[in-house]
N, C-alpha and C. Protein backbone atom coordinates (compact mmCIF):
# COMPACT_ATOMS: atom_id res chain seq x y z
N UNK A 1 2.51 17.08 55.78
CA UNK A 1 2.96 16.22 54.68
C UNK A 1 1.81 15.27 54.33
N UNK A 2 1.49 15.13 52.64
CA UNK A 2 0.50 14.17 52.54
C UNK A 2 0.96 12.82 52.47
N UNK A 3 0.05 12.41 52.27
CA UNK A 3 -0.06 10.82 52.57
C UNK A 3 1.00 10.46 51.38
N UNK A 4 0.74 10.33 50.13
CA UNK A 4 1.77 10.64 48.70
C UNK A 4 3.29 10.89 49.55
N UNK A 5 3.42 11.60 50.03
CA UNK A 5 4.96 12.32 49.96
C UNK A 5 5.28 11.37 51.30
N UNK A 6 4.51 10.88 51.94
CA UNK A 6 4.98 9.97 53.14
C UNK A 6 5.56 8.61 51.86
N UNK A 7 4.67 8.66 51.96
CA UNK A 7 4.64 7.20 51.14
C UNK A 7 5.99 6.92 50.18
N UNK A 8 6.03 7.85 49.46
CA UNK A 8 6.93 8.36 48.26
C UNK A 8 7.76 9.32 48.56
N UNK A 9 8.55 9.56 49.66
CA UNK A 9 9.62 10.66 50.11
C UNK A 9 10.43 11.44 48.70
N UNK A 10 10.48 10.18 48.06
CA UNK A 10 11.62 10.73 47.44
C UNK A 10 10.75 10.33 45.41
N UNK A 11 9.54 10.50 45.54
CA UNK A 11 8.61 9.88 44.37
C UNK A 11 8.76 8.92 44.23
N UNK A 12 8.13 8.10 42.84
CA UNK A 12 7.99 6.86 42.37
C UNK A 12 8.91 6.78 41.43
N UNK A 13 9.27 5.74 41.38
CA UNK A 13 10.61 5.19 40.34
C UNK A 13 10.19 5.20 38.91
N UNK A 14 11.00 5.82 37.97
CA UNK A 14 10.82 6.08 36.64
C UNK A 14 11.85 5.48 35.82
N UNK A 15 11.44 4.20 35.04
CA UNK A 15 12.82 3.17 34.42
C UNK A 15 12.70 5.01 33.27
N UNK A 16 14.57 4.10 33.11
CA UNK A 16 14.25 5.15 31.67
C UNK A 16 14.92 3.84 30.94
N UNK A 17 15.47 4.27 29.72
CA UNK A 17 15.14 3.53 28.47
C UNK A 17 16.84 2.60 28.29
N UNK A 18 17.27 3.84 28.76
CA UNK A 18 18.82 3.12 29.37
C UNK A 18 19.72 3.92 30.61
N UNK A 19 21.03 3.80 30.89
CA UNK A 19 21.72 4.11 31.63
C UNK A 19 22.78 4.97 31.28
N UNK A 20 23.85 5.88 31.43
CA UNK A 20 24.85 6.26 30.82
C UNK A 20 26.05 5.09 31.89
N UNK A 21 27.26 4.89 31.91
CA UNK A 21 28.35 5.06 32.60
C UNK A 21 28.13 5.22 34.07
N UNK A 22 28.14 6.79 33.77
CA UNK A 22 28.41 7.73 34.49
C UNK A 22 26.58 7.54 36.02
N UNK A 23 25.66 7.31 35.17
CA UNK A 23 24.71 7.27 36.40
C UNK A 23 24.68 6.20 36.45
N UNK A 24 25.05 4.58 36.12
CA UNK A 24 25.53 3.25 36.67
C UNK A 24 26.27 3.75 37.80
N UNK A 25 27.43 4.31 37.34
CA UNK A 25 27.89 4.14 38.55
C UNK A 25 27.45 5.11 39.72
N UNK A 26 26.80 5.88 39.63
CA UNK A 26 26.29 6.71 40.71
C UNK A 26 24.97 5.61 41.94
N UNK A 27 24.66 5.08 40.62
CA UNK A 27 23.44 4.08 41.49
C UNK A 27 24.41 3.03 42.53
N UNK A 28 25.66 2.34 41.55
CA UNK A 28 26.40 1.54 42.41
C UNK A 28 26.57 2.23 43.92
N UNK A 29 27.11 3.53 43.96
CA UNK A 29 27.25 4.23 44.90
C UNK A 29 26.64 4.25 45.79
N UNK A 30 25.49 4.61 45.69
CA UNK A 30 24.24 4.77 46.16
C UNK A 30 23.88 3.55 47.35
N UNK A 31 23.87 2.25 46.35
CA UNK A 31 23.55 0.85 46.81
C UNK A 31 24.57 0.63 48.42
N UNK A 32 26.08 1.07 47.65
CA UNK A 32 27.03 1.07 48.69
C UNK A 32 26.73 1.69 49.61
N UNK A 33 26.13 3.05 49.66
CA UNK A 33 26.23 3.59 50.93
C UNK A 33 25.37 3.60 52.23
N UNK A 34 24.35 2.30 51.44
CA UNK A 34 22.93 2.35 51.90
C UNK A 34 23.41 1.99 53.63
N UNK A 35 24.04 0.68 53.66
CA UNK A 35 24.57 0.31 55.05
C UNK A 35 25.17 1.09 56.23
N UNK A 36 25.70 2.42 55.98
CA UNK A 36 26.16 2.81 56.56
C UNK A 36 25.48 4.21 57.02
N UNK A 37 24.66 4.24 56.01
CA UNK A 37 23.91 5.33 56.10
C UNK A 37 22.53 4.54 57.26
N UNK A 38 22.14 3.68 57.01
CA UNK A 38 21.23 3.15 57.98
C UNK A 38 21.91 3.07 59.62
N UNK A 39 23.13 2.21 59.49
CA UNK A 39 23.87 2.33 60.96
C UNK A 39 23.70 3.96 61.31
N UNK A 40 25.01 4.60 60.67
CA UNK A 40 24.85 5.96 60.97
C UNK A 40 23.04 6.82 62.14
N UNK A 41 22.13 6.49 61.11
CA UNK A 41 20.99 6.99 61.85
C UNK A 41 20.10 6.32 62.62
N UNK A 42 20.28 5.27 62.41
CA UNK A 42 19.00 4.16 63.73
C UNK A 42 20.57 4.29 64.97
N UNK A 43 22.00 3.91 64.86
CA UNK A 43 22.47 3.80 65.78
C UNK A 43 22.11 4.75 67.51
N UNK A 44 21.54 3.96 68.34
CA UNK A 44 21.26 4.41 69.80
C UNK A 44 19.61 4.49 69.36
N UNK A 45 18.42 4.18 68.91
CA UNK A 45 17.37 4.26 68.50
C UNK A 45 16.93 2.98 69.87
N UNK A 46 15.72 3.80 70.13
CA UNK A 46 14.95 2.91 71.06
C UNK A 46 14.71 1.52 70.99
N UNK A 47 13.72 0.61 71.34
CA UNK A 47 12.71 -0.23 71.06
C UNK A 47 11.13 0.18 70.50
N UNK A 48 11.17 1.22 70.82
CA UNK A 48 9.74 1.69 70.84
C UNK A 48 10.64 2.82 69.50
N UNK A 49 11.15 3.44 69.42
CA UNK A 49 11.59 4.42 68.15
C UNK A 49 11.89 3.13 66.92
N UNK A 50 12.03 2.25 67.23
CA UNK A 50 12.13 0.87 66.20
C UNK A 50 10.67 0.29 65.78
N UNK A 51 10.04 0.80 66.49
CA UNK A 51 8.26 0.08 66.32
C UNK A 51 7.59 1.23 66.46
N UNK A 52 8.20 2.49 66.44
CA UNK A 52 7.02 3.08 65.55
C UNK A 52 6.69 3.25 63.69
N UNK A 53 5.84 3.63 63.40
CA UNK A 53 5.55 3.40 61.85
C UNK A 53 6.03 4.45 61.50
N UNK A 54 6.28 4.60 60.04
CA UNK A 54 6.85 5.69 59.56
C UNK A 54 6.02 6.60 58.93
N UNK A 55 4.87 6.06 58.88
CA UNK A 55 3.73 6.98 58.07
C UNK A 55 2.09 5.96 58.98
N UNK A 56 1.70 6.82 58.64
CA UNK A 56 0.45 6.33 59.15
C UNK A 56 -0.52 5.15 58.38
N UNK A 57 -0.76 3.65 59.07
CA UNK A 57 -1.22 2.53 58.41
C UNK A 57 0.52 2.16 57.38
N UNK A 58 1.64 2.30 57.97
CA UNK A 58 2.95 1.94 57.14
C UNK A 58 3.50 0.70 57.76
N UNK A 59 4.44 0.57 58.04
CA UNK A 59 5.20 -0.64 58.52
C UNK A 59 6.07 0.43 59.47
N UNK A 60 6.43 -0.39 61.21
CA UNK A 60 7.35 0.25 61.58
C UNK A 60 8.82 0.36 61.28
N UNK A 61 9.42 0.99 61.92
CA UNK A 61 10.80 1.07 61.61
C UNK A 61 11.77 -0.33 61.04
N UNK A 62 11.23 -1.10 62.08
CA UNK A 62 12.00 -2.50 62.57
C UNK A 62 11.41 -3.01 61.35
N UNK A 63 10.26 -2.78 60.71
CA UNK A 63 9.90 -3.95 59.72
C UNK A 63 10.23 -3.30 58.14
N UNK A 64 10.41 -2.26 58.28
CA UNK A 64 11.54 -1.36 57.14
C UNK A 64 12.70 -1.78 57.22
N UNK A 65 13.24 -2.24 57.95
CA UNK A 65 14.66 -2.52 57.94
C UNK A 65 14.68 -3.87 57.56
N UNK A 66 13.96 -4.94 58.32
CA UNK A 66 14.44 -6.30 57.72
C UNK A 66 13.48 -6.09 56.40
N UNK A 67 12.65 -5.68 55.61
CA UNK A 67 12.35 -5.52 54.52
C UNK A 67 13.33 -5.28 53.23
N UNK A 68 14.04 -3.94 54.37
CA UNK A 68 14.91 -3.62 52.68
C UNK A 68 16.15 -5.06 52.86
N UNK A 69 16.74 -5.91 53.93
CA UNK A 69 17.19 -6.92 54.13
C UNK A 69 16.71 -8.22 53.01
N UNK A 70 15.20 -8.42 52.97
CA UNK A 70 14.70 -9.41 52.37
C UNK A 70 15.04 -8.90 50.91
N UNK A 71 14.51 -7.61 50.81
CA UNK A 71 14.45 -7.46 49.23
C UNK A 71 15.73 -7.54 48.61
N UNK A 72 16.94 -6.08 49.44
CA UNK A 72 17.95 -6.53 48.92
C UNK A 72 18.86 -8.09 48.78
N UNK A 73 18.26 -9.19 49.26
CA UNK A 73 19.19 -10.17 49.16
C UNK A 73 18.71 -10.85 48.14
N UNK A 74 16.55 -10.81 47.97
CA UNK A 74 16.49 -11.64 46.36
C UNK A 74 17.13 -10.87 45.46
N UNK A 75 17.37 -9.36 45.74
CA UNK A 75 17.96 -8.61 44.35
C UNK A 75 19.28 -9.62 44.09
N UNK A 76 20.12 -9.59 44.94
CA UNK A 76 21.41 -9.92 44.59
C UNK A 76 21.69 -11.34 43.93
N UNK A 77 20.36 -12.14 44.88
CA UNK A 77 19.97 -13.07 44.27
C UNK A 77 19.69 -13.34 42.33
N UNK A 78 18.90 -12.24 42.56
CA UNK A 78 18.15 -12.07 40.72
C UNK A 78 19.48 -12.10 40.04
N UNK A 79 20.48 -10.35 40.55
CA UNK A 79 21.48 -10.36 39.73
C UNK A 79 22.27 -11.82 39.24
N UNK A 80 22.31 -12.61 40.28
CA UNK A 80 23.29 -13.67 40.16
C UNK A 80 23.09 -14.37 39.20
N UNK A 81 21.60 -14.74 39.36
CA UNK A 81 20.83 -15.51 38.13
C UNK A 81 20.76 -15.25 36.90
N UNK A 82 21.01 -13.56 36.53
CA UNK A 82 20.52 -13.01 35.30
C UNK A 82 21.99 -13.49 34.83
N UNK A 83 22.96 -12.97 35.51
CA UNK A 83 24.52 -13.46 34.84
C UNK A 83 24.89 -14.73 34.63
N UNK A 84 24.12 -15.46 35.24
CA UNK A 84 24.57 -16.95 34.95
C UNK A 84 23.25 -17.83 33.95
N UNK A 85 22.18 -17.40 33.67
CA UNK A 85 21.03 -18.09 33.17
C UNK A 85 20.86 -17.40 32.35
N UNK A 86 20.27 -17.74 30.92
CA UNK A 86 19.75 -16.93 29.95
C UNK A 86 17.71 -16.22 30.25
N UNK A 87 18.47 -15.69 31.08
CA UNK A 87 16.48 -14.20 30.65
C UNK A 87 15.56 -15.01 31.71
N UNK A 88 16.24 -15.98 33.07
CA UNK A 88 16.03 -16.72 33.65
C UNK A 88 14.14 -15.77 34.24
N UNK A 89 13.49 -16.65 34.59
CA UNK A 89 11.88 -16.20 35.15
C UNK A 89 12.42 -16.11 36.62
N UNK A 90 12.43 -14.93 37.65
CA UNK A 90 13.12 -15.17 38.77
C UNK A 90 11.96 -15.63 40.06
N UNK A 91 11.69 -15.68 40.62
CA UNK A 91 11.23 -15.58 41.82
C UNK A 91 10.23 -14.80 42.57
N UNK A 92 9.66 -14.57 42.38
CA UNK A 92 8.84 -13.01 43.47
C UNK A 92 8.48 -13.72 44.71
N UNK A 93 8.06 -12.86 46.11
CA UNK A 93 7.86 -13.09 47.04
C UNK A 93 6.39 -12.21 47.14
N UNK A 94 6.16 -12.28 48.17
CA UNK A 94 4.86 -11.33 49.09
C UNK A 94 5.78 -10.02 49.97
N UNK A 95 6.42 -9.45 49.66
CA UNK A 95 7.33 -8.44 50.50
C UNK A 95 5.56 -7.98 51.54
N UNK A 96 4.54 -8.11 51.50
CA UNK A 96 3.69 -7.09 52.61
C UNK A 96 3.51 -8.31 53.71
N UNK A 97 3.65 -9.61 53.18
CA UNK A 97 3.22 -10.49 53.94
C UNK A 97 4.68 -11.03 54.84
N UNK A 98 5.39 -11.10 54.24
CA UNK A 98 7.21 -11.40 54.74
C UNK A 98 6.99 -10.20 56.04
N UNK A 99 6.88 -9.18 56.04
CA UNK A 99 6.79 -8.09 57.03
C UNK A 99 6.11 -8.24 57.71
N UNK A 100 4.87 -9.45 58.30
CA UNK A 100 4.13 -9.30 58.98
C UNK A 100 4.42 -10.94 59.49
N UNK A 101 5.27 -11.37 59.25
CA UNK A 101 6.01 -12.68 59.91
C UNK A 101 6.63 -12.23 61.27
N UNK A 102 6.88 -12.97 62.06
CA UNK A 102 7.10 -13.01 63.46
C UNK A 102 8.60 -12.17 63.76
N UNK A 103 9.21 -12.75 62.44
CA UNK A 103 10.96 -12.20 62.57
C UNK A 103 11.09 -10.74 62.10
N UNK A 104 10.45 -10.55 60.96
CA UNK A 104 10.15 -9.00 61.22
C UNK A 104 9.00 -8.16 61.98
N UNK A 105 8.27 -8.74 62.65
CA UNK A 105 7.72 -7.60 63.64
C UNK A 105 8.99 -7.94 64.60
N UNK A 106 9.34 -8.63 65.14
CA UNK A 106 10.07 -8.56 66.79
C UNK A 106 11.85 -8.56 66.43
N UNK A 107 12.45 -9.19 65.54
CA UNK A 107 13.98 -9.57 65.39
C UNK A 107 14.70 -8.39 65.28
N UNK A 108 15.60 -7.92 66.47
CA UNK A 108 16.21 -6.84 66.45
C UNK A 108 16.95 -6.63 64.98
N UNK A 109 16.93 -4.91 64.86
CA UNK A 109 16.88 -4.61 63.68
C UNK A 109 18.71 -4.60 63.51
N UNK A 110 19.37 -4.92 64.47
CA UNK A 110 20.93 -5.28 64.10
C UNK A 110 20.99 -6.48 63.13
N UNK A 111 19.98 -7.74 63.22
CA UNK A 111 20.54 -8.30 62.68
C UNK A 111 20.31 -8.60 61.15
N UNK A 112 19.57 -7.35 60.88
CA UNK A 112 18.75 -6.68 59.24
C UNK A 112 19.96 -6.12 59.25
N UNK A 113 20.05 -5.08 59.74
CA UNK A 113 21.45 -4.09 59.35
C UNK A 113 22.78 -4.98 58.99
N UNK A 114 23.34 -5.95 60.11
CA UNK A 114 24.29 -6.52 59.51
C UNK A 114 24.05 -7.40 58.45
N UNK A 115 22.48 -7.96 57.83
CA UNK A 115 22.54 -8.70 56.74
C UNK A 115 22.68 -7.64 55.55
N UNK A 116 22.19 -6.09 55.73
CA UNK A 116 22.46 -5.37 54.84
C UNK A 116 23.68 -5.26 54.62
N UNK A 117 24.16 -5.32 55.39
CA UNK A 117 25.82 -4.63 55.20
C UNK A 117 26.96 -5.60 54.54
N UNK A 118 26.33 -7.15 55.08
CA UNK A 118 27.19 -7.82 54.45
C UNK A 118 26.92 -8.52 52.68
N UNK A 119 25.69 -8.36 52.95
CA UNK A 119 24.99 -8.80 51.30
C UNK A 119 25.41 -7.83 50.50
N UNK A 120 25.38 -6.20 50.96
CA UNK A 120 25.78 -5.16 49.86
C UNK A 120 27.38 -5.12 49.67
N UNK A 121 28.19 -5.34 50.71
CA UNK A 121 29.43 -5.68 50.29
C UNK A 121 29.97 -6.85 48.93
N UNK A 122 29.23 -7.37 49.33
CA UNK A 122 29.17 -9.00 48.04
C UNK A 122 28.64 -7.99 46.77
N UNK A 123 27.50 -7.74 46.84
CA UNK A 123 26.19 -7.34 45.35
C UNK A 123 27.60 -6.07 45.12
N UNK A 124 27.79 -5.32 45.80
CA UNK A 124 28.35 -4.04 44.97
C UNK A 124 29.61 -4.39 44.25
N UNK A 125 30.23 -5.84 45.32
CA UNK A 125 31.35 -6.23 44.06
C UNK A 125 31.23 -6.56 42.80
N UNK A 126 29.87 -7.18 43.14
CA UNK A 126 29.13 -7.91 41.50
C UNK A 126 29.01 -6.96 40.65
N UNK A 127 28.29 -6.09 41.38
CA UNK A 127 28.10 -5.00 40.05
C UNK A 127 28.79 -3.92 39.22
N UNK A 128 30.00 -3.78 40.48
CA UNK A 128 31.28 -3.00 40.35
C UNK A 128 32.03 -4.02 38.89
N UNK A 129 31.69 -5.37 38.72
CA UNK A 129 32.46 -5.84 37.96
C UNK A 129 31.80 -6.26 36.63
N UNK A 130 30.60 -5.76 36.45
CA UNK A 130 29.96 -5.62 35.29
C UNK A 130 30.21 -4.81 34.12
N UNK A 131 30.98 -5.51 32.89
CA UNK A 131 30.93 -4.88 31.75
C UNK A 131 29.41 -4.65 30.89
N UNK A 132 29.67 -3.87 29.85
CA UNK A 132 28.44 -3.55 29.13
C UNK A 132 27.73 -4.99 28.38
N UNK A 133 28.41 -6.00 28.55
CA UNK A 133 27.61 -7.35 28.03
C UNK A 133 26.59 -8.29 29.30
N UNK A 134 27.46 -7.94 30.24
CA UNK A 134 26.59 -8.02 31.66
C UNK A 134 25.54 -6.84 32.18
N UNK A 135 25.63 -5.73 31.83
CA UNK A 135 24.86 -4.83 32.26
C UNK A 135 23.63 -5.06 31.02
N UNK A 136 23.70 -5.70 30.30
CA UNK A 136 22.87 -5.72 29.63
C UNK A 136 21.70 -7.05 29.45
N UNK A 137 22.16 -7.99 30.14
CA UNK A 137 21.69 -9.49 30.96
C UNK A 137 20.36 -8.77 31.14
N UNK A 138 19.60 -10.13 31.31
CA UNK A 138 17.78 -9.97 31.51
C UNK A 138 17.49 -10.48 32.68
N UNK A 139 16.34 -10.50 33.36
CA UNK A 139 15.66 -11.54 33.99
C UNK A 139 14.49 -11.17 33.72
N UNK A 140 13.21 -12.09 34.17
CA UNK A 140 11.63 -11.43 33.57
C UNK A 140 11.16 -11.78 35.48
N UNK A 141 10.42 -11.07 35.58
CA UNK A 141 9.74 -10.90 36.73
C UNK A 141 8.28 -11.48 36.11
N UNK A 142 7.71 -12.72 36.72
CA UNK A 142 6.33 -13.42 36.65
C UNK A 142 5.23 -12.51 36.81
N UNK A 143 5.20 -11.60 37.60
CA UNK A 143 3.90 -11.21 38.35
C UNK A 143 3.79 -10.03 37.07
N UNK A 144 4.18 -9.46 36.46
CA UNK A 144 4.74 -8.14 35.54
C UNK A 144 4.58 -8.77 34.50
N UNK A 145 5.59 -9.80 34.04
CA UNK A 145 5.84 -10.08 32.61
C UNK A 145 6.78 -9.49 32.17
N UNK A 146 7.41 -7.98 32.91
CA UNK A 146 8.58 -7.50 32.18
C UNK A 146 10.23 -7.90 32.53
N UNK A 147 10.48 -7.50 31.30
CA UNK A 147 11.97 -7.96 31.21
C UNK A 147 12.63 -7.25 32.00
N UNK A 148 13.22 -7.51 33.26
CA UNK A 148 14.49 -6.13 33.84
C UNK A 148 16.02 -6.22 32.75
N UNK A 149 16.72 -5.06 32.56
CA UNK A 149 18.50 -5.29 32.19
C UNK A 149 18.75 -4.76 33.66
N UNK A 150 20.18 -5.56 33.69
CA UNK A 150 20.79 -5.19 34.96
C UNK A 150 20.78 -3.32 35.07
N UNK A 151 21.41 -2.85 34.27
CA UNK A 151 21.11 -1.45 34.54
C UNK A 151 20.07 -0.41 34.92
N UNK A 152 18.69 -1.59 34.61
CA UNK A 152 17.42 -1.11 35.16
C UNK A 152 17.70 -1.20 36.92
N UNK A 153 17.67 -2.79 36.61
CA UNK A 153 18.13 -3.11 38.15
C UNK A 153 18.50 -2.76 39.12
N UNK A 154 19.63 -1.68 38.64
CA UNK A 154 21.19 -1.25 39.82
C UNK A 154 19.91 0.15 39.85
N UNK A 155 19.27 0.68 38.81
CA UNK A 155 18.59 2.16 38.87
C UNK A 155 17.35 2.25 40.24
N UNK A 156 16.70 0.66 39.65
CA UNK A 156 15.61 0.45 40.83
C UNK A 156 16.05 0.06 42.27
N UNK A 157 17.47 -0.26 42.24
CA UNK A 157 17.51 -0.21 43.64
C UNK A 157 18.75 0.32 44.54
N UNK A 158 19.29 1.10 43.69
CA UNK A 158 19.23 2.60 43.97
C UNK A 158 18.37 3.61 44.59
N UNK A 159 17.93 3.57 43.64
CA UNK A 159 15.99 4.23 44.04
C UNK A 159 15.51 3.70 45.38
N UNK A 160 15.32 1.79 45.43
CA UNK A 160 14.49 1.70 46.53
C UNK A 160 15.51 1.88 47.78
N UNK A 161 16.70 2.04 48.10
CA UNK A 161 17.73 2.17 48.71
C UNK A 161 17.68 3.76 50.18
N UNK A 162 17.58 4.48 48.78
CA UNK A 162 17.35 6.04 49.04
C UNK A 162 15.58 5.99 49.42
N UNK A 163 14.96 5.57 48.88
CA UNK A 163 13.59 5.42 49.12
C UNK A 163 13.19 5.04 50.70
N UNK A 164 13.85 3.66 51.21
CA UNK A 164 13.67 3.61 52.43
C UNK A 164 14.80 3.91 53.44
N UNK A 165 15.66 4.20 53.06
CA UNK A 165 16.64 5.10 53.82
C UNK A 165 15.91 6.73 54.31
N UNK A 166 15.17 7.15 53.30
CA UNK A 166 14.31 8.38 53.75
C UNK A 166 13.00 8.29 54.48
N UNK A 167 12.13 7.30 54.31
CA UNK A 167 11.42 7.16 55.18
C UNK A 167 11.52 6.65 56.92
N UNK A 168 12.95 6.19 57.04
CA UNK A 168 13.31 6.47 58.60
C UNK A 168 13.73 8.19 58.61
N UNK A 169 14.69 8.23 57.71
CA UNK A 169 15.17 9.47 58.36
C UNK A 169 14.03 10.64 58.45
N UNK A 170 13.27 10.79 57.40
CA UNK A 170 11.92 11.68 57.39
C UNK A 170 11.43 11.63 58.92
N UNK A 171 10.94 10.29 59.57
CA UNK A 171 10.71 10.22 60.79
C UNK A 171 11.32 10.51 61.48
N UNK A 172 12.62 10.90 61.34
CA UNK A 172 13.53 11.46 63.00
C UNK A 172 13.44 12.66 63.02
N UNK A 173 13.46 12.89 61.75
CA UNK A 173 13.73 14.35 61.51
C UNK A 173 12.10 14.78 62.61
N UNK A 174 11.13 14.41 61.84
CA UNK A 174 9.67 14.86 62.27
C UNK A 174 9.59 14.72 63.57
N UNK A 175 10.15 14.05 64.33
CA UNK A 175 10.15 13.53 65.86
C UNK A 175 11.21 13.94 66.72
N UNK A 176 12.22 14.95 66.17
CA UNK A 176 13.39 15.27 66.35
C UNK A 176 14.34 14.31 67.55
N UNK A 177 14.61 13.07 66.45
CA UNK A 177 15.61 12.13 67.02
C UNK A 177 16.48 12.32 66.81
């Protein structure tokens, strides 16, 4: 496997121009199942199967997990903001540098998993309750300049959901865990 397909299990994210219904709600889905799908496969996983990397020069396991933790909670964060603020400028972080903080190299990865599990319970209600005047809400990302709509939103992290949900499982598979 090349370096690309490590990296990108599942490719690079492609906004499209809008959403139907029908793949909103598939992404909602998606978002939902992320938690359980992570328990499901790290459950009984080493210390050392938690700190190995998932690709070579990547982040280990343990720092994939409180990662998608950090990101998914500014998401839910953003969402909150876009529904309540007009086209609000949100926030960005350092996601490479957050991963190389003390709590994600060492902080057992239960207590990422249960922040996943309980933040996506909250966000999927939010989004479960979005009509087409809310799915259509802004926020602008600083570092970009571009405008997200929520329906971009629920698409990109969807995407990043399945994205790092496959780069553990890619590794078990390869290591036959």
């Amino acid at each position: 496997m090349d370096q690309e397909q490590l990296r990108y299990p599942i490719g690079k994210f492609i906004f499209q121009d809008g959403y139907t219904p029908a793949e909103i709600k598939t992404n909602i889905q998606i978002i939902s199942a992320l938690p359980s799908k992570f328990i499901n496969l790290l459950g009984g996983w080493t210390e050392e199967q938690y700190n190995t990397p998932y690709r070579p020069d990547g982040w280990t396991v343990r720092q994939l997990i409180h990662h998608v933790a950090d990101s998914h909670i500014n998401a839910y964060t953003r969402c909150r903001l876009a529904l309540t603020e007009d086209n609000p400028v949100i926030k960005p972080y350092e996601e490479h540098l957050w991963a190389e903080l003390p709590d994600a190299k060492a902080a057992p990865v239960e207590l990422s998993l249960q922040l996943i599990r309980y933040v996506h319970l909250r966000w999927v209600l939010l989004l479960n309750s979005m009509g087409e005047t809310e799915l259509a809400r802004t926020y602008v990302h600083p570092a970009s300049g571009r405008t997200f709509r929520m329906d971009e939103v629920i698409a990109n992290y969807a995407w990043h959901s399945e994205h790092h949900y496959q780069h553990a499982y890619k590794l078990a598979a390869r290591n036959n865990w």
